[in-house]
N, C-alpha and C. Protein backbone atom coordinates (compact mmCIF):
# COMPACT_ATOMS: atom_id res chain seq x y z
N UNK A 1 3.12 132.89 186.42
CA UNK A 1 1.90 133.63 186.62
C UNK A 1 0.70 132.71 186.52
N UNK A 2 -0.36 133.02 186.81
CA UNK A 2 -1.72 132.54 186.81
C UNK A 2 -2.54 132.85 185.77
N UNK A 3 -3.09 131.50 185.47
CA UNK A 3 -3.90 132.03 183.92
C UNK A 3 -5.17 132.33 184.20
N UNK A 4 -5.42 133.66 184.40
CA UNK A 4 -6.68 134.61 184.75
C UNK A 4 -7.93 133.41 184.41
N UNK A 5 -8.06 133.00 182.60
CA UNK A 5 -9.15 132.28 182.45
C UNK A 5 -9.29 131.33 183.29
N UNK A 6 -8.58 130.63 183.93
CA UNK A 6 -8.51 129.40 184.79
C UNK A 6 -9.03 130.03 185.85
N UNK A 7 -8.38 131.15 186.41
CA UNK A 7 -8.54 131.31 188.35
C UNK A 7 -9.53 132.41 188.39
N UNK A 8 -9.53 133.57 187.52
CA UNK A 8 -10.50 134.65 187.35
C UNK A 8 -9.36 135.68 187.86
N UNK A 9 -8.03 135.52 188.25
CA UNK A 9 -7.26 136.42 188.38
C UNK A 9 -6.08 136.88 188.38
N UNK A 10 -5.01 137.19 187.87
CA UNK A 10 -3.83 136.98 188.11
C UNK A 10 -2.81 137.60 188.63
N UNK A 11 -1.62 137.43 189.41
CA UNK A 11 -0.97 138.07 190.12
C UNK A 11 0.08 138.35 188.83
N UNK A 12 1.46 139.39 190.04
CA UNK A 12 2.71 140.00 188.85
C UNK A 12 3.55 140.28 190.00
N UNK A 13 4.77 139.92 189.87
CA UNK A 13 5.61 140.11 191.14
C UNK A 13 6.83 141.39 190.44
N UNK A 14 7.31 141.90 191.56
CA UNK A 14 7.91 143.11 190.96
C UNK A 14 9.68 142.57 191.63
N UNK A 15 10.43 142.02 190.46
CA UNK A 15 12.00 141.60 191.21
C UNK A 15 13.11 142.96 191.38
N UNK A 16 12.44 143.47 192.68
CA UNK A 16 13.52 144.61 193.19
C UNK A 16 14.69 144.20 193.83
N UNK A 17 15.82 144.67 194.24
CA UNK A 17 17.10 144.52 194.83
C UNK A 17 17.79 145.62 195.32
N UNK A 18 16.95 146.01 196.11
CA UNK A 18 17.43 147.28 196.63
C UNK A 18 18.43 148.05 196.10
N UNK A 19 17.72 148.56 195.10
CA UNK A 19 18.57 149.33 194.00
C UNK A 19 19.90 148.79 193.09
N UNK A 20 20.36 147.68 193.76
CA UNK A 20 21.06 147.36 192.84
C UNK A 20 21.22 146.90 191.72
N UNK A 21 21.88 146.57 191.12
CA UNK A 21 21.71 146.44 189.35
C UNK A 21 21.63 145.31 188.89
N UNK A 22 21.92 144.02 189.90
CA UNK A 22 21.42 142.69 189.67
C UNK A 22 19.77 142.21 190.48
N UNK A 23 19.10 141.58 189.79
CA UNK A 23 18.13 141.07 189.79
C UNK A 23 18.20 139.89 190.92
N UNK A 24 17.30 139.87 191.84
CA UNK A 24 17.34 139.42 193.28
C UNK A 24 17.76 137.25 192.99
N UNK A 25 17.80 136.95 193.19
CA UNK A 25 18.25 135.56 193.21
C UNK A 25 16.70 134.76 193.15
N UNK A 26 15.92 135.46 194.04
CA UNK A 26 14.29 134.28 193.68
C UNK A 26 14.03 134.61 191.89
N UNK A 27 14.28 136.02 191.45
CA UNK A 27 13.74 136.20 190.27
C UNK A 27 14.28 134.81 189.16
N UNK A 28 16.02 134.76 189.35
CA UNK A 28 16.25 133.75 188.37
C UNK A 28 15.68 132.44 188.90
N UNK A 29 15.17 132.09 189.74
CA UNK A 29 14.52 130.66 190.22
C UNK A 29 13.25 130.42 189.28
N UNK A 30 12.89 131.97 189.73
CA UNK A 30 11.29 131.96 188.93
C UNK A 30 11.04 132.10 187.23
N UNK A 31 12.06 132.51 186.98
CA UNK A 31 12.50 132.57 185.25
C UNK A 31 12.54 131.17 185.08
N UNK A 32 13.62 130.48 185.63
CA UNK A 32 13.30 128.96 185.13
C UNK A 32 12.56 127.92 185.64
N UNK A 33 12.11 128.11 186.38
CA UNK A 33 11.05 127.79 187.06
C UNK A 33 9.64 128.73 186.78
N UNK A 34 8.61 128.90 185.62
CA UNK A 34 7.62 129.64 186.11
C UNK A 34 6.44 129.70 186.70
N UNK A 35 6.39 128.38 187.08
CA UNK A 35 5.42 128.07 187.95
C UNK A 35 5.10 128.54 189.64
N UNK A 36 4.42 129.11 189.68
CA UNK A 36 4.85 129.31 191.30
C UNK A 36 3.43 129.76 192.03
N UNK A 37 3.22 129.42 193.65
CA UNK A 37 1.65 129.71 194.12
C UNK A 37 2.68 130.87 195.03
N UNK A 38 1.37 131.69 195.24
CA UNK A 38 1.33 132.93 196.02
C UNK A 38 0.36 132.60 197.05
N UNK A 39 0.29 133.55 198.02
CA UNK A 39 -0.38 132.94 199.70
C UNK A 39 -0.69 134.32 199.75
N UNK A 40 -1.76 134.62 200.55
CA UNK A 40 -2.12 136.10 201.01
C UNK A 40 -2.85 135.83 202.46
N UNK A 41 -3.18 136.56 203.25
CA UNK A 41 -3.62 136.53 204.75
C UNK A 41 -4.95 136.81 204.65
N UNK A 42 -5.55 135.82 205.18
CA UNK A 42 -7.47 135.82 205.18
C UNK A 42 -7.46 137.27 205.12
N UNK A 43 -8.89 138.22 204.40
CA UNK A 43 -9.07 139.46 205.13
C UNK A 43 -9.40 139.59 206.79
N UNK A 44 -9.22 140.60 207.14
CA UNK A 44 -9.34 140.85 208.51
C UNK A 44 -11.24 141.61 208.36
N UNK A 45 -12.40 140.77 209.59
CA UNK A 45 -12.90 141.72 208.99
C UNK A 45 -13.25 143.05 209.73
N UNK A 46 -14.33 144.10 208.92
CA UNK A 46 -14.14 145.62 209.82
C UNK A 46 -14.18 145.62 211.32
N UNK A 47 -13.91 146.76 211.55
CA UNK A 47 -14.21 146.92 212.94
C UNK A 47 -15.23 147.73 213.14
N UNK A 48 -16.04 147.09 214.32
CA UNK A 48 -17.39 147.95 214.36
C UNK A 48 -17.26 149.23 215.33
């Protein structure tokens, strides 16, 4: 995760598996590994 004081914000990822009862394979990467960057898509802006 991101340390809010550092960036002003922080993300939280949710490790689903389509219902199944094991925990998706990126989750254990990211457990031992907790470092990790996230990417998001410029905003788009309105339409007039």
């Amino acid at each position: 995760m991101v340390d809010p004081s550092t960036y002003g914000f922080a993300e939280a990822g949710i490790a689903a598996n389509f219902g199944e009862t094991r925990h998706p394979a990126w989750y254990h990467n990211l457990k031992a590994h907790p470092y990790a960057t996230t990417a998001r898509p410029a905003p788009t802006p309105p339409s007039s």
